[in-house]
N, C-alpha and C. Protein backbone atom coordinates (compact mmCIF):
# COMPACT_ATOMS: atom_id res chain seq x y z
N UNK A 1 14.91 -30.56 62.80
CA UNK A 1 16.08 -30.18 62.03
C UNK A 1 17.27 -30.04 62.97
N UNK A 2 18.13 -30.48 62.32
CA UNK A 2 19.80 -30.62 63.48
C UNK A 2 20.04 -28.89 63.91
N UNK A 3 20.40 -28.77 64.58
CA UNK A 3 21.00 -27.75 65.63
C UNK A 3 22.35 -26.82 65.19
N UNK A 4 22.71 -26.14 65.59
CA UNK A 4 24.16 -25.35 65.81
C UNK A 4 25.46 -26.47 66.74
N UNK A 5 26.27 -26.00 66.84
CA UNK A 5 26.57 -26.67 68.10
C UNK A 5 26.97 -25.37 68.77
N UNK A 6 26.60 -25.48 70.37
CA UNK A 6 26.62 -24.54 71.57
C UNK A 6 27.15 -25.15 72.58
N UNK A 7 27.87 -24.45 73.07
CA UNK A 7 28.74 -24.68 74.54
C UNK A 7 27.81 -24.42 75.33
N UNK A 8 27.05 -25.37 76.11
CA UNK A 8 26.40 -25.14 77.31
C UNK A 8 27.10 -25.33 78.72
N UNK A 9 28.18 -25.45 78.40
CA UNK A 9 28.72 -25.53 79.54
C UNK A 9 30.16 -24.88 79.83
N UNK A 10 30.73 -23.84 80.94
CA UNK A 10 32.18 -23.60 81.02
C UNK A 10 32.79 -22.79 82.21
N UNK A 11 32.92 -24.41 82.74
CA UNK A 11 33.40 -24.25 84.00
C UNK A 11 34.88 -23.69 84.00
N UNK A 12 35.33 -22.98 83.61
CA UNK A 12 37.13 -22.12 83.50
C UNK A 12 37.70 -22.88 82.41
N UNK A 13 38.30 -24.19 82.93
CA UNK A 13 38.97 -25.08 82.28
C UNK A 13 38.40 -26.19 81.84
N UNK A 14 36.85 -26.67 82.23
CA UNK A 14 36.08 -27.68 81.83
C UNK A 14 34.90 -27.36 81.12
N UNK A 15 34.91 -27.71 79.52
CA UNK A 15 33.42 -27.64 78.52
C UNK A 15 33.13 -28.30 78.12
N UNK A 16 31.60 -28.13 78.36
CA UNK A 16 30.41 -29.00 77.37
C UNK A 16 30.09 -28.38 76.33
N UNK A 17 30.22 -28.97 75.27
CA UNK A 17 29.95 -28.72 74.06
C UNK A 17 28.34 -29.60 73.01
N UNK A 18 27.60 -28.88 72.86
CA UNK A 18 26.37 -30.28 72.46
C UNK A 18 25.95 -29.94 70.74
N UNK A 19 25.40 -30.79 69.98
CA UNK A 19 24.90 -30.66 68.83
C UNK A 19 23.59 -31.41 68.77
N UNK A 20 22.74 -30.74 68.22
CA UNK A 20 21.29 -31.60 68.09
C UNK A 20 21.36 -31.87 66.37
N UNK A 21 21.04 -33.71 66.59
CA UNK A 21 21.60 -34.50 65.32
C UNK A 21 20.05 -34.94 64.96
N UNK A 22 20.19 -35.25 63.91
CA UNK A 22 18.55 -36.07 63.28
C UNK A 22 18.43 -36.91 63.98
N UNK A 23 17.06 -37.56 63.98
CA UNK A 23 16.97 -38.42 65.07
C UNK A 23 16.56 -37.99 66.58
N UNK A 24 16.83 -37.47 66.91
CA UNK A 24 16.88 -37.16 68.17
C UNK A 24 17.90 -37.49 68.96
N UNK A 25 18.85 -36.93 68.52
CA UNK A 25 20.45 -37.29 68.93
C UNK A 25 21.39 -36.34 69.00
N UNK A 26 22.28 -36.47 70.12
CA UNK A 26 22.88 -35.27 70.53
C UNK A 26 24.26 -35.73 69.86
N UNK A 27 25.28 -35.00 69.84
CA UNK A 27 27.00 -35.17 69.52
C UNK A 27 27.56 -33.82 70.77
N UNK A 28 28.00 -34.81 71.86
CA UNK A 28 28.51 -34.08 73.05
C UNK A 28 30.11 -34.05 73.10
N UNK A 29 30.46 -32.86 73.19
CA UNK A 29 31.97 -32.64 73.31
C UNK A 29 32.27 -32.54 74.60
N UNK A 30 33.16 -33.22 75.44
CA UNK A 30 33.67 -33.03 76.69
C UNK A 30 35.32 -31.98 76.89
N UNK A 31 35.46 -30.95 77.16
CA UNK A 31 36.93 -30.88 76.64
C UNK A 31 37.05 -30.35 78.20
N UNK A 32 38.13 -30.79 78.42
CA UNK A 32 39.21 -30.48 79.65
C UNK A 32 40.86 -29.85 79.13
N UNK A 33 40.41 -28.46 79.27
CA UNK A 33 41.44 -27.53 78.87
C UNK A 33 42.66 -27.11 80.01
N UNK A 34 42.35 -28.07 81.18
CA UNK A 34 43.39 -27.99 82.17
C UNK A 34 44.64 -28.36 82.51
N UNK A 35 45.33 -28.58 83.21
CA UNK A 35 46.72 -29.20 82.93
C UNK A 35 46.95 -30.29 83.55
N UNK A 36 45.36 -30.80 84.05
CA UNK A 36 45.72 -31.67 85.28
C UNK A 36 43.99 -32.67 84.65
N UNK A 37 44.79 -33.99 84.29
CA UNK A 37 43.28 -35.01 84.40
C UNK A 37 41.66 -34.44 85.10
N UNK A 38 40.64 -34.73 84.46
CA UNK A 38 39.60 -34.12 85.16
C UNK A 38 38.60 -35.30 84.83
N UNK A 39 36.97 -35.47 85.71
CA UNK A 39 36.42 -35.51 85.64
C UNK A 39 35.10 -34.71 84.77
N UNK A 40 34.17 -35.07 84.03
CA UNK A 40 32.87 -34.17 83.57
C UNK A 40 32.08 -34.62 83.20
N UNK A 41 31.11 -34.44 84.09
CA UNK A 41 29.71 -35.10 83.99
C UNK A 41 28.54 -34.26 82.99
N UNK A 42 28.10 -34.94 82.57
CA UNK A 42 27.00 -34.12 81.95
C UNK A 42 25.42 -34.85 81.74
N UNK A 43 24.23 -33.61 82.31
CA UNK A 43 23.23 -34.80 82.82
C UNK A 43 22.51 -34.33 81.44
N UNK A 44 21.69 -35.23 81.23
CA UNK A 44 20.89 -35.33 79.97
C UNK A 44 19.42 -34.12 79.88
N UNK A 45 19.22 -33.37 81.02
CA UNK A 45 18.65 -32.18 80.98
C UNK A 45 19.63 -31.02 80.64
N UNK A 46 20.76 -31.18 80.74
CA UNK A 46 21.32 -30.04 80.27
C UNK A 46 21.16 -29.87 78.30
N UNK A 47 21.43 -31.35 78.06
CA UNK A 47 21.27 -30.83 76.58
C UNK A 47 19.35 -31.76 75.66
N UNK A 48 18.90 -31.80 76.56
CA UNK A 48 17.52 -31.06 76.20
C UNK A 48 16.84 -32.81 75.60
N UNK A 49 17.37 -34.28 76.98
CA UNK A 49 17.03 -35.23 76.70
C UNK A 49 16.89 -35.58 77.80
N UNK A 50 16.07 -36.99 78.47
CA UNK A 50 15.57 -37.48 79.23
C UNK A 50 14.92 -39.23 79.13
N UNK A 51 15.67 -39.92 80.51
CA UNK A 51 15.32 -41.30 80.47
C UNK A 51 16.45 -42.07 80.36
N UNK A 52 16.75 -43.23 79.70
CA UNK A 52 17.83 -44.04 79.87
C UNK A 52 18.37 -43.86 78.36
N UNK A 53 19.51 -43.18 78.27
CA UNK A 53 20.36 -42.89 77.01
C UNK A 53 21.52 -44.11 76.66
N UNK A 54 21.73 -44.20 75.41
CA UNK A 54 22.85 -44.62 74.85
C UNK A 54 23.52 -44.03 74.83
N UNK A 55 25.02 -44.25 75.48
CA UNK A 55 26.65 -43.17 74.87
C UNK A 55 27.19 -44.24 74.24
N UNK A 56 27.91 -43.89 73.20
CA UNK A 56 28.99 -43.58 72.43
C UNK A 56 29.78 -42.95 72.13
N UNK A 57 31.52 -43.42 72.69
CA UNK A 57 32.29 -42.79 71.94
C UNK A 57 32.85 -42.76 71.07
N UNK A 58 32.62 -41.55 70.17
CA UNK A 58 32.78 -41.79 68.76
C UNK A 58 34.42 -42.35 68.39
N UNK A 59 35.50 -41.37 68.86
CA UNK A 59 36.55 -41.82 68.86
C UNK A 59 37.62 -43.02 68.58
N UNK A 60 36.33 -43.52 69.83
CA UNK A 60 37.07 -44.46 70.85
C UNK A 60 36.37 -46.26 69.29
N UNK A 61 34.91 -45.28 68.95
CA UNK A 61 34.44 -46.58 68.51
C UNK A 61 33.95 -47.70 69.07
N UNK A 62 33.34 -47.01 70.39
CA UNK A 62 32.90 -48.15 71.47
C UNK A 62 31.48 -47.12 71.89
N UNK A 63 30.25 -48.64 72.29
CA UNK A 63 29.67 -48.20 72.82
C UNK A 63 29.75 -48.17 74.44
N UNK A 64 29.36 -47.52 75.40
CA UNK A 64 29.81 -47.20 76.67
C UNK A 64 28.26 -47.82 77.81
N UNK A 65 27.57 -47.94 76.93
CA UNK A 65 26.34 -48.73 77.58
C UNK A 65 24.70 -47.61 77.69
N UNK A 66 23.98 -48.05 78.54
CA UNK A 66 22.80 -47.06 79.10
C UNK A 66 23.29 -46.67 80.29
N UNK A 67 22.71 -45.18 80.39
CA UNK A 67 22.48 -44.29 81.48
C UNK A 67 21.41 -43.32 81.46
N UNK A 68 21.15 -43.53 83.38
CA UNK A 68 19.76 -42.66 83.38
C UNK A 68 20.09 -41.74 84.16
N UNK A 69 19.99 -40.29 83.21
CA UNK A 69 20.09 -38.93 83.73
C UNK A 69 21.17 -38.10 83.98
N UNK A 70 21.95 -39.24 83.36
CA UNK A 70 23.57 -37.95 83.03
C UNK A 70 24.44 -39.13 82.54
N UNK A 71 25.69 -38.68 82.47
CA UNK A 71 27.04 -39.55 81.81
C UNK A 71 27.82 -38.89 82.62
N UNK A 72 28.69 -39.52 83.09
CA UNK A 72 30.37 -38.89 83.69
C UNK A 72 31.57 -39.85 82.80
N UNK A 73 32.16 -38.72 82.32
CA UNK A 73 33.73 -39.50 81.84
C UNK A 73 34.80 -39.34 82.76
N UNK A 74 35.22 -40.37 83.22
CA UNK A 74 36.40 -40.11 84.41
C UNK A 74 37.99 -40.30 83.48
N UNK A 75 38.64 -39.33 84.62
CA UNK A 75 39.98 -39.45 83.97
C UNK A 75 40.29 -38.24 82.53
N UNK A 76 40.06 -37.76 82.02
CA UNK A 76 40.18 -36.97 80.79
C UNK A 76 40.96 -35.83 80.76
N UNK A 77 41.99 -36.82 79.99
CA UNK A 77 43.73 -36.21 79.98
C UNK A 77 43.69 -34.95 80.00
N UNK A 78 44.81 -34.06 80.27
CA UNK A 78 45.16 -32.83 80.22
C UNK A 78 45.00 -32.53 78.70
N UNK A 79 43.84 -31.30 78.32
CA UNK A 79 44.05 -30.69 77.21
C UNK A 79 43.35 -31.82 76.03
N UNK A 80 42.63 -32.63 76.43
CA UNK A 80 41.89 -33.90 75.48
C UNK A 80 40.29 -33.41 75.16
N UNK A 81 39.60 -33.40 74.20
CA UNK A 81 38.65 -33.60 74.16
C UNK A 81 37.71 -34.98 73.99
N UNK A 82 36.68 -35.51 74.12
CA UNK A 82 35.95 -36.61 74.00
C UNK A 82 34.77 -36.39 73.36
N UNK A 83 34.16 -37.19 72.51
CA UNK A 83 33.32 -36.62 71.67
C UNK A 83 32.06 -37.87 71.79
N UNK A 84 31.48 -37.76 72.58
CA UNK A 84 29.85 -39.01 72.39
C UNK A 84 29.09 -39.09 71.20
N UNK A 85 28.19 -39.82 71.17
CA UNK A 85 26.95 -39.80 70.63
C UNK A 85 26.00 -40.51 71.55
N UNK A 86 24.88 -39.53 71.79
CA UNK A 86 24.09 -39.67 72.73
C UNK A 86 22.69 -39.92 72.26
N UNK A 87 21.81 -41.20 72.06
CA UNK A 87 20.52 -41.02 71.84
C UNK A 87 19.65 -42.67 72.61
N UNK A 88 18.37 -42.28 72.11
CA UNK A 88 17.42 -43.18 73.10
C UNK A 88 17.78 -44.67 72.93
């Protein structure tokens, strides 16, 4: 059954935000609340998955490819959030 969504992550000005979706699928929020472009990585043990993942950004409407054992979004404007979809 799908999840809450919980901030597992909050580094001052940088959060992870995750949702557990049917399927076995996450909906990851990246938000950079700083005033200055940031980097934020987020590895796939933090929100409770493992192996070579699909991202998607939902947003954006693009898929972003496979990755094994985390995602990094580079660049992420001042005050932007980014929103994935993450599954096997």
């Amino acid at each position: 059954m799908p999840g809450r969504i919980r901030r597992i992550r909050d580094d001052r000005d940088l959060e992870v935000w995750v949702k557990e979706l049917s399927g076995n699928r996450r909906a990851v929020t990246l938000l950079n609340r700083s005033n200055k472009p940031a980097n934020i990585k987020v590895s796939w043990q933090e929100i409770g998955m493992e192996g070579k993942l699909k991202v998607r950004d939902l947003w954006e409407h693009k898929n972003l490819g496979k990755f094994e054992g985390s995602f990094t979004r580079k660049n992420i404007a001042s005050h932007e959030a980014i929103v994935l979809l993450v599954e096997k």
